[in-house]
PDB file of N, CA and C in Angstrom:
ATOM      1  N   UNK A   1      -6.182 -34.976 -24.271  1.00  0.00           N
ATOM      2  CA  UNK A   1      -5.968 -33.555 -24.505  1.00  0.00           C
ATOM      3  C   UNK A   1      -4.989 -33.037 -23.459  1.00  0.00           C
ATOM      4  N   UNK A   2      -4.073 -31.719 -23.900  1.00  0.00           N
ATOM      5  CA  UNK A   2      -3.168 -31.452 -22.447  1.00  0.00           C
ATOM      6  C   UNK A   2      -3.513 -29.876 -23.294  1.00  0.00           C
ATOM      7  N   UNK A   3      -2.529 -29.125 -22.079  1.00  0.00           N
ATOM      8  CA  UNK A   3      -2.989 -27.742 -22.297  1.00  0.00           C
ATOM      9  C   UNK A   3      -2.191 -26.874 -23.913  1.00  0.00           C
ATOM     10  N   UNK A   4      -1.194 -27.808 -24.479  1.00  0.00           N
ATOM     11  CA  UNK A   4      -0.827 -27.301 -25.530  1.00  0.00           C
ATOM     12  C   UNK A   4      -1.648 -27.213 -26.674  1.00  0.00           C
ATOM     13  N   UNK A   5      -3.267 -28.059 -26.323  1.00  0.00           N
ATOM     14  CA  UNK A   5      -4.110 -28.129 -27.459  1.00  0.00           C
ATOM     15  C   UNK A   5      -5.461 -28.088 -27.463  1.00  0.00           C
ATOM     16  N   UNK A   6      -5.205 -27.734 -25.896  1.00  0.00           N
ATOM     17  CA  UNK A   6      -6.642 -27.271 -25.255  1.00  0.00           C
ATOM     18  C   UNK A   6      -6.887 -25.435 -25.887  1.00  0.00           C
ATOM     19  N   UNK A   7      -7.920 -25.689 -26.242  1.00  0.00           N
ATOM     20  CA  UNK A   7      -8.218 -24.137 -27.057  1.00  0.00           C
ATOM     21  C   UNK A   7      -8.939 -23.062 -26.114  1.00  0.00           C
ATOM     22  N   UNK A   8      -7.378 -22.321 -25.460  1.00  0.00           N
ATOM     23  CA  UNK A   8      -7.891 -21.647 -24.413  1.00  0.00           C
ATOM     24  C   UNK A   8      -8.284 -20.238 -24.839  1.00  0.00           C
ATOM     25  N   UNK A   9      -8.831 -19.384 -24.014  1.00  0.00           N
ATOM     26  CA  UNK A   9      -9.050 -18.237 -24.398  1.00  0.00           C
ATOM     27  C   UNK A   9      -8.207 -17.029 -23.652  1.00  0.00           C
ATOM     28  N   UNK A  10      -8.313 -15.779 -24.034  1.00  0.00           N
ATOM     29  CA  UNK A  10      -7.399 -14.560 -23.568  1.00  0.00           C
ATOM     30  C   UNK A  10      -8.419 -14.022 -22.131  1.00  0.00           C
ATOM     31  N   UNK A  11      -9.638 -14.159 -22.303  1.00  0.00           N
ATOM     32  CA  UNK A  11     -10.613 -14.061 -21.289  1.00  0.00           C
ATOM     33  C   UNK A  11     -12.031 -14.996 -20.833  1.00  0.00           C
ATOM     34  N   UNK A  12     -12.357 -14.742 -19.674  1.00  0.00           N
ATOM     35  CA  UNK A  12     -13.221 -15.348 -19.112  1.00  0.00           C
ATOM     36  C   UNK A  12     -13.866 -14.433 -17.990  1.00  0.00           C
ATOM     37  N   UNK A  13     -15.649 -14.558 -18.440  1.00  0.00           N
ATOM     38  CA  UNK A  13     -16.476 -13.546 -17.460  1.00  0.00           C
ATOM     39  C   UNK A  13     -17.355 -14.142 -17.844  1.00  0.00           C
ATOM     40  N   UNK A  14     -17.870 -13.799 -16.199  1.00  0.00           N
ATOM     41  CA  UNK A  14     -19.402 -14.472 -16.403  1.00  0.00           C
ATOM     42  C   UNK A  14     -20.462 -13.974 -16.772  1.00  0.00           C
ATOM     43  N   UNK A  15     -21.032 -15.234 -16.920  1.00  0.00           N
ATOM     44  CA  UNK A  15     -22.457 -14.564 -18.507  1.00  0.00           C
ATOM     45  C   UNK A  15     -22.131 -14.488 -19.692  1.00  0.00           C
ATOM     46  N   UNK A  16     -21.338 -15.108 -20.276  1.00  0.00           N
ATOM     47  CA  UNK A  16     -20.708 -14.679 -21.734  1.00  0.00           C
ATOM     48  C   UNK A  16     -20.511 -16.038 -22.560  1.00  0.00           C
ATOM     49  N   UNK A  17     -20.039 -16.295 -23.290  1.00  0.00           N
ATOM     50  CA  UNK A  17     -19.491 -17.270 -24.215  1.00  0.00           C
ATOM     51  C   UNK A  17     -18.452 -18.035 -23.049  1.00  0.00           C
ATOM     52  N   UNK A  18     -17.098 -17.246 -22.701  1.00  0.00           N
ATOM     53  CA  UNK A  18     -16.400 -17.927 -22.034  1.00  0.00           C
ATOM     54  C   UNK A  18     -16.302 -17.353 -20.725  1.00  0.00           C
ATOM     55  N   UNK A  19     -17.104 -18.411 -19.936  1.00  0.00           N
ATOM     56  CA  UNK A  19     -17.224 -17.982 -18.851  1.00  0.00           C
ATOM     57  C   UNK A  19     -16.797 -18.632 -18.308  1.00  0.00           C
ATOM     58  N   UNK A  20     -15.910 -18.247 -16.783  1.00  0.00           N
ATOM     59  CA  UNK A  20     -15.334 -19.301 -15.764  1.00  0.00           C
ATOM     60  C   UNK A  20     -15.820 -20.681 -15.382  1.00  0.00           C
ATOM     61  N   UNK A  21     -16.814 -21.020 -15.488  1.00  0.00           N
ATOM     62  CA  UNK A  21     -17.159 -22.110 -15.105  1.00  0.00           C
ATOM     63  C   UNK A  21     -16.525 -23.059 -16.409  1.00  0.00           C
ATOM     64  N   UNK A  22     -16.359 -22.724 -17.675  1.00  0.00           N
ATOM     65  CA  UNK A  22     -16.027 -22.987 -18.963  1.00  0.00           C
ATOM     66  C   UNK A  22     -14.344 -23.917 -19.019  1.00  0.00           C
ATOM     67  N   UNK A  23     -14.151 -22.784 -18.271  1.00  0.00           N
ATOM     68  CA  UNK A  23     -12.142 -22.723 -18.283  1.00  0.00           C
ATOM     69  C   UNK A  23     -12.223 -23.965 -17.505  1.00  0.00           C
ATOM     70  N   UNK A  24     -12.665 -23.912 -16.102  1.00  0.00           N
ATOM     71  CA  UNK A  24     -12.230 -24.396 -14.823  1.00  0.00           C
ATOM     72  C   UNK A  24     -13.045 -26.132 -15.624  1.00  0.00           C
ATOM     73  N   UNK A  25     -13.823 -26.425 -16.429  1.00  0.00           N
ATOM     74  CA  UNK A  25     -13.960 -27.696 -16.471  1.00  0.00           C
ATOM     75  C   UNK A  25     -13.335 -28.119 -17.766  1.00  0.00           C
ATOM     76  N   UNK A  26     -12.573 -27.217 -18.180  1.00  0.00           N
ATOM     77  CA  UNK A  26     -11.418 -27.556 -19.222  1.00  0.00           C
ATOM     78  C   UNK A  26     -10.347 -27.586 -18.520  1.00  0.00           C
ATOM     79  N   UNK A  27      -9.923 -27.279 -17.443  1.00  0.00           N
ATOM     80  CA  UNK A  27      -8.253 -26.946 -17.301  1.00  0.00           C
ATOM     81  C   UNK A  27      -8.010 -27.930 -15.998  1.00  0.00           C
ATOM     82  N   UNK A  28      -9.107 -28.179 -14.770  1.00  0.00           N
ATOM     83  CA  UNK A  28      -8.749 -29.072 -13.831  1.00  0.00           C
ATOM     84  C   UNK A  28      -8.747 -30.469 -14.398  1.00  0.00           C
ATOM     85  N   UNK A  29      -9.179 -30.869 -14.895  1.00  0.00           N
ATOM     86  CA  UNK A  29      -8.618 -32.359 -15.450  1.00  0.00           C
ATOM     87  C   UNK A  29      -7.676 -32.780 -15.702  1.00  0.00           C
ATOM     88  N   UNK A  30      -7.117 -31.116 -16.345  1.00  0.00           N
ATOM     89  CA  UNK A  30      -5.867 -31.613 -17.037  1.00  0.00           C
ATOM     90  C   UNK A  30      -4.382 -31.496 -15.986  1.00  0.00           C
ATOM     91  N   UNK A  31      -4.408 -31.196 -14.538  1.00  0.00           N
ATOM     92  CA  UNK A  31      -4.043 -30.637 -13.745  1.00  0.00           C
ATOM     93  C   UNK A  31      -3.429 -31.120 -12.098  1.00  0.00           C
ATOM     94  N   UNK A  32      -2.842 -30.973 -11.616  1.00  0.00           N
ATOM     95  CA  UNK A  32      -2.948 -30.763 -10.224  1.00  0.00           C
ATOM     96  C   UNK A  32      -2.561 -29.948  -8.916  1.00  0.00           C
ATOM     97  N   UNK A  33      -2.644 -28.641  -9.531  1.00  0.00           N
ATOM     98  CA  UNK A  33      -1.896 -27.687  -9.177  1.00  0.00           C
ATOM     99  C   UNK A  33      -2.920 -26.224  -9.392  1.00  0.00           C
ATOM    100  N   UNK A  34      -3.796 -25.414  -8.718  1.00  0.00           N
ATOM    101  CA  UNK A  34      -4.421 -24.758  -9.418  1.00  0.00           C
ATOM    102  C   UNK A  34      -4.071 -23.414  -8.131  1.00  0.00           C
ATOM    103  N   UNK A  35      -3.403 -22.172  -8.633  1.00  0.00           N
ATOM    104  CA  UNK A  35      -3.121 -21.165  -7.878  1.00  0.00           C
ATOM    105  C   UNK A  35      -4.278 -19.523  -8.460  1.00  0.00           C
ATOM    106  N   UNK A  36      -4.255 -19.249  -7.215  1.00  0.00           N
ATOM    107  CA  UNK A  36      -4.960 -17.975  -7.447  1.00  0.00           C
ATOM    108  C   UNK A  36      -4.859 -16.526  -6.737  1.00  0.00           C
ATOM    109  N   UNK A  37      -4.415 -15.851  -7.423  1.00  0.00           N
ATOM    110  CA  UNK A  37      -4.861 -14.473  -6.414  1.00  0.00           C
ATOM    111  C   UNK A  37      -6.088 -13.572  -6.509  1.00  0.00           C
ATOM    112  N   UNK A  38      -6.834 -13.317  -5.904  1.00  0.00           N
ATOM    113  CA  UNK A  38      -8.415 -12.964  -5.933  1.00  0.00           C
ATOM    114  C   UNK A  38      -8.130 -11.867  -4.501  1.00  0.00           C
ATOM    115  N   UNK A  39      -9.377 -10.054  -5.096  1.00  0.00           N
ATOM    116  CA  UNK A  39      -9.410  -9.585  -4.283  1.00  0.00           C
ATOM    117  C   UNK A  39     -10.063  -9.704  -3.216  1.00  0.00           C
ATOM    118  N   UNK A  40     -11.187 -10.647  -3.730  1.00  0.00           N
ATOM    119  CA  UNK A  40     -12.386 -11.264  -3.154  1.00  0.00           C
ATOM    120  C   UNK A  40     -12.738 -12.669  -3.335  1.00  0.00           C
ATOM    121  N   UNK A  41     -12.932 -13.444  -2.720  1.00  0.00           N
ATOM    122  CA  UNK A  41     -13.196 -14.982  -2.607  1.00  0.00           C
ATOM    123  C   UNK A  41     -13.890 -15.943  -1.502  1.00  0.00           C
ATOM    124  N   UNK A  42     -14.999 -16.886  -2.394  1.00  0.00           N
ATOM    125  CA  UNK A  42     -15.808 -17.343  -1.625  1.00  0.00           C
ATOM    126  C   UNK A  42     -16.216 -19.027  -1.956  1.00  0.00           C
ATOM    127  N   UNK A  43     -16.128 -19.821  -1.129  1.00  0.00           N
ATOM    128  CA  UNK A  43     -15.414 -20.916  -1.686  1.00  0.00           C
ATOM    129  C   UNK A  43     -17.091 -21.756  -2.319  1.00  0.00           C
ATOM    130  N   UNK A  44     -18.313 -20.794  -2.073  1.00  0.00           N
ATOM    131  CA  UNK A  44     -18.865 -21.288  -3.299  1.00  0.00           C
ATOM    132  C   UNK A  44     -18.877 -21.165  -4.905  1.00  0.00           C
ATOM    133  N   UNK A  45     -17.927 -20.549  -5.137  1.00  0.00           N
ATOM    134  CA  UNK A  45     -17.528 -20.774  -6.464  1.00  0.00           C
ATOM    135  C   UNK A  45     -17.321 -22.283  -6.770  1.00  0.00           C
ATOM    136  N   UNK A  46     -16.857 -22.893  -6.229  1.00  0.00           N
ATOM    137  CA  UNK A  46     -16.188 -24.349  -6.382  1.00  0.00           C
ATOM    138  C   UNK A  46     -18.196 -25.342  -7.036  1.00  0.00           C
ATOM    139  N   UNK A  47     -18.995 -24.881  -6.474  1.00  0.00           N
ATOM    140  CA  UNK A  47     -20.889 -25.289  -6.879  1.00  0.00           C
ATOM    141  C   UNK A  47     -20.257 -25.390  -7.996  1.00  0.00           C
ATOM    142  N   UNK A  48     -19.931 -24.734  -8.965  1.00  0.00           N
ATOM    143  CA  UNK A  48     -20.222 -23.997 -10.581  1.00  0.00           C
ATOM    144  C   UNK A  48     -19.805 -25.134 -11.070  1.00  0.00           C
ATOM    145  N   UNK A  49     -19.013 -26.182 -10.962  1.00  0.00           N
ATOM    146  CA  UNK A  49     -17.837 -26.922 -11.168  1.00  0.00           C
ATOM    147  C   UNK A  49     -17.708 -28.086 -10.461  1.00  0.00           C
ATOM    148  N   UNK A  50     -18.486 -28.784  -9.568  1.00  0.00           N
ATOM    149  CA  UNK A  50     -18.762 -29.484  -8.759  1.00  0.00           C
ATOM    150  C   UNK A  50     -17.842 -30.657  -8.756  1.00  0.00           C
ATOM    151  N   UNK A  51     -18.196 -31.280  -9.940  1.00  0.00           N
ATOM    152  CA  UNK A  51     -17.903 -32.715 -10.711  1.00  0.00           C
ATOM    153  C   UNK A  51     -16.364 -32.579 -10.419  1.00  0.00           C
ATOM    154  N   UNK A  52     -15.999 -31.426 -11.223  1.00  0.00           N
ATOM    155  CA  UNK A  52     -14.927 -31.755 -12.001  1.00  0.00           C
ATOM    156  C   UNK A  52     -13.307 -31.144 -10.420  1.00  0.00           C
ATOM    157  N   UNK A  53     -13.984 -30.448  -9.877  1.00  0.00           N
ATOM    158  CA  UNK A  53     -13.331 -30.118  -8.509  1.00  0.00           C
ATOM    159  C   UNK A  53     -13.017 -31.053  -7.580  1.00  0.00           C
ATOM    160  N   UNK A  54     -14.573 -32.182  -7.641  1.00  0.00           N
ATOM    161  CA  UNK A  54     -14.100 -33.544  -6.871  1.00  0.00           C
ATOM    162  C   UNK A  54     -13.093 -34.223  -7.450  1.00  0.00           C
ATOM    163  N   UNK A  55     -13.147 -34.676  -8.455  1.00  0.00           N
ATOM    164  CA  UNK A  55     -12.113 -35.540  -9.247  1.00  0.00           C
ATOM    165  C   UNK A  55     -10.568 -34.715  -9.263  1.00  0.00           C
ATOM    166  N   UNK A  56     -10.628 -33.411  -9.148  1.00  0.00           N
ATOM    167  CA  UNK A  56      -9.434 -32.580  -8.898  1.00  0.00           C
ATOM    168  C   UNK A  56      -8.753 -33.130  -7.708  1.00  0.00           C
ATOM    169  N   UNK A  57      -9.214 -32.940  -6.649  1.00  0.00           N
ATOM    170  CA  UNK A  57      -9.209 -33.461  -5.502  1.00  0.00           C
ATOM    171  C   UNK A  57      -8.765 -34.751  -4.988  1.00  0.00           C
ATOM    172  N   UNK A  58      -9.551 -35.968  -5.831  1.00  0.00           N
ATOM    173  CA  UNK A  58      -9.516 -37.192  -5.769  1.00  0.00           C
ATOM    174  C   UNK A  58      -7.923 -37.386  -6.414  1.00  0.00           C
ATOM    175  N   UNK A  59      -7.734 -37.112  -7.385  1.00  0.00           N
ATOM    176  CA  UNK A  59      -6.315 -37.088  -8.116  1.00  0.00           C
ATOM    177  C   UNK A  59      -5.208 -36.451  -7.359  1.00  0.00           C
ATOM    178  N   UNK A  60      -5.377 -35.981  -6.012  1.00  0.00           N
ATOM    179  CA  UNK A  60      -4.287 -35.375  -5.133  1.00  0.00           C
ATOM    180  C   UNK A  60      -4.202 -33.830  -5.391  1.00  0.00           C
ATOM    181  N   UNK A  61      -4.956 -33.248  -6.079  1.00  0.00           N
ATOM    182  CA  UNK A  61      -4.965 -31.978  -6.510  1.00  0.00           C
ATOM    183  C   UNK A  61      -4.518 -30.789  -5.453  1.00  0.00           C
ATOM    184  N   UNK A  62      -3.963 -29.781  -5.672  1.00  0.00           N
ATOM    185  CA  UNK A  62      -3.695 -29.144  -4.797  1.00  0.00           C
ATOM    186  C   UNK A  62      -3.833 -27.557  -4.907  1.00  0.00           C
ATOM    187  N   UNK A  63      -5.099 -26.649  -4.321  1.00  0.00           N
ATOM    188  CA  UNK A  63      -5.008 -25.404  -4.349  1.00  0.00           C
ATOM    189  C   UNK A  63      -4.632 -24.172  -3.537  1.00  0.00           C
ATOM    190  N   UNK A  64      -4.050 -23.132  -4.200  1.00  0.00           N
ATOM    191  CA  UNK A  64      -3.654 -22.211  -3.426  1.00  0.00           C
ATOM    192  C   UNK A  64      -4.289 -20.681  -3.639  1.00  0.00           C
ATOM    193  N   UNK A  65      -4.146 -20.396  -2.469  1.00  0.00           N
ATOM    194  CA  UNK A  65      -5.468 -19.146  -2.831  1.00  0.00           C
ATOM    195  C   UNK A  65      -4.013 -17.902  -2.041  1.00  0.00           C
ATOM    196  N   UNK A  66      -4.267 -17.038  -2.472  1.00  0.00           N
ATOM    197  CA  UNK A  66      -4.257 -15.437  -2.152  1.00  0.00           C
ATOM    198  C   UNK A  66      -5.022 -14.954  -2.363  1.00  0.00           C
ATOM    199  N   UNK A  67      -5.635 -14.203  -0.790  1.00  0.00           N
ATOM    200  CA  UNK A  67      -6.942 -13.494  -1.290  1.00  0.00           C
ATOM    201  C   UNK A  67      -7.323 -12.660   0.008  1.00  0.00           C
ATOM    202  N   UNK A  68      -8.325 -11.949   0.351  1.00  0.00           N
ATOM    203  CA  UNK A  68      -8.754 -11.035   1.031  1.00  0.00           C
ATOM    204  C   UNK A  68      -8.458 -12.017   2.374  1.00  0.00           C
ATOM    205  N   UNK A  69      -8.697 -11.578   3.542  1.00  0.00           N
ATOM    206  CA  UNK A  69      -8.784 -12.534   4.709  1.00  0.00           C
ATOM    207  C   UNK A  69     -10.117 -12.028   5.174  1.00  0.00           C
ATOM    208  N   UNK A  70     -10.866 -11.453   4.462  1.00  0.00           N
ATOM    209  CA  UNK A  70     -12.486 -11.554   4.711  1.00  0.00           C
ATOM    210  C   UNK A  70     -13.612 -12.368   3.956  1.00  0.00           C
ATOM    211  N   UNK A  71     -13.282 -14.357   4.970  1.00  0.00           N
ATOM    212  CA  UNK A  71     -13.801 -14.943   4.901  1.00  0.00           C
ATOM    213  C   UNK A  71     -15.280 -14.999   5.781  1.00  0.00           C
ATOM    214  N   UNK A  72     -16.315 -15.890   5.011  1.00  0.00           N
ATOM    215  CA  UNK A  72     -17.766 -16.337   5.845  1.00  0.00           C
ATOM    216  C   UNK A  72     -17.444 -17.680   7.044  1.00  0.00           C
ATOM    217  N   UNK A  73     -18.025 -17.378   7.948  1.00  0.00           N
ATOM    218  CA  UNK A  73     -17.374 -18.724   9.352  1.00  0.00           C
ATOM    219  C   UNK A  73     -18.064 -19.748   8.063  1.00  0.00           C
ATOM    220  N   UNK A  74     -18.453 -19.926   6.912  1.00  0.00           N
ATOM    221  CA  UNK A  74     -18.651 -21.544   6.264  1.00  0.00           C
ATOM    222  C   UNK A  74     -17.673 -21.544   5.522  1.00  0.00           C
ATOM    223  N   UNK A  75     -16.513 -20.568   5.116  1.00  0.00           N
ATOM    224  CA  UNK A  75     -15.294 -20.620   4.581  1.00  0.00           C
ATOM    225  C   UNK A  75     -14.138 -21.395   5.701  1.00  0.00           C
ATOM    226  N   UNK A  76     -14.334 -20.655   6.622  1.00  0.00           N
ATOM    227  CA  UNK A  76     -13.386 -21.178   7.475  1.00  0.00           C
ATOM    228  C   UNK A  76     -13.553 -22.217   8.316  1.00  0.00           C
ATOM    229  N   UNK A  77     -14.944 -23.143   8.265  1.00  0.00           N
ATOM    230  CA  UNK A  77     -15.610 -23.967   8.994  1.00  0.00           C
ATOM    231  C   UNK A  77     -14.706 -25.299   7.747  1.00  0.00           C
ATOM    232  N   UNK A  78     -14.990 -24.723   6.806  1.00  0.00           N
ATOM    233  CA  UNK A  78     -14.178 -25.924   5.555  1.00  0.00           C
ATOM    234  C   UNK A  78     -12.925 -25.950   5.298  1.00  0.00           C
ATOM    235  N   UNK A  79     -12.455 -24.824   5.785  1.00  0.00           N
ATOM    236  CA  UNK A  79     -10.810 -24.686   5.488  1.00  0.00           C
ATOM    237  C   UNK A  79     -10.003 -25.130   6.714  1.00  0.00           C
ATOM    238  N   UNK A  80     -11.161 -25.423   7.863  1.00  0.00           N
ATOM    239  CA  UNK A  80     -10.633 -26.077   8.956  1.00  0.00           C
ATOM    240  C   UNK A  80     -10.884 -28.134   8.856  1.00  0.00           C
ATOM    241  N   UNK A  81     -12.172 -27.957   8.664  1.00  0.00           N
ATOM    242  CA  UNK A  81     -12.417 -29.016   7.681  1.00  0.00           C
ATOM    243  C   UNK A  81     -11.664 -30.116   7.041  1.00  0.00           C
ATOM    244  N   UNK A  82     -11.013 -29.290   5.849  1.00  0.00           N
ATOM    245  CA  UNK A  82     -10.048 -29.863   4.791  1.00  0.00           C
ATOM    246  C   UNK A  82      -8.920 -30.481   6.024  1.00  0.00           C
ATOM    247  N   UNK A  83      -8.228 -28.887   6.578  1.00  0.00           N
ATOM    248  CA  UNK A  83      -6.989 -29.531   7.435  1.00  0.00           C
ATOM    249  C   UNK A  83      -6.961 -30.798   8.458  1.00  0.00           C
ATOM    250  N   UNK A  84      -8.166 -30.958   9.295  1.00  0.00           N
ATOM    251  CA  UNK A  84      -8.349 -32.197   9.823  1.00  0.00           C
ATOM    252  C   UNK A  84      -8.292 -33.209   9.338  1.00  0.00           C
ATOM    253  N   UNK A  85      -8.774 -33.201   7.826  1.00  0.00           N
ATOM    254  CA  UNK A  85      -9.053 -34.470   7.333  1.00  0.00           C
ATOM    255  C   UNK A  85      -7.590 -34.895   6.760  1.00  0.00           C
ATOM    256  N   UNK A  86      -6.763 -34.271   6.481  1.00  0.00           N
ATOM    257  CA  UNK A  86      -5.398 -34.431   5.886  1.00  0.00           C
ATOM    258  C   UNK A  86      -4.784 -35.103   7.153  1.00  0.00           C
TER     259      UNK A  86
END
């Protein structure tokens, strides 16, 4: 499957039919590149999606965030984390 035939939707919210967790284990597979701008963000979102975030990852995946700079010290404990390990 690639994204020309992946049957995406116009929206996604949670609690509903198509809810983010929905998209994100349809669309990182197909992927390695995943950008975001968020007014608010907390990097347990990534729980919802577990599986499919590792294998994102494992495949060289690469994310980019824009977003508030009011992170939790376990946001920035991992985002320091990540950079060491690179």
């Amino acid at each position: 499957m690639n994204f020309q035939t992946l049957p995406l939707k116009n929206d996604y919210r949670p609690r509903s039919l198509n809810s983010p967790e929905k998209f994100f284990r349809s669309v990182l597979p197909l992927t390695d590149l995943y950008r975001r701008a968020s007014g608010y963000f907390t990097s347990s979102v990534f729980t919802l999606f577990n599986e499919e975030i590792i294998e994102f990852a494992k495949n060289g995946g690469t994310i980019e965030l824009v977003c508030s700079p009011s992170l939790t010290k376990v946001d920035i404990e991992a985002i320091e984390e990540g950079y060491s390990a690179v």
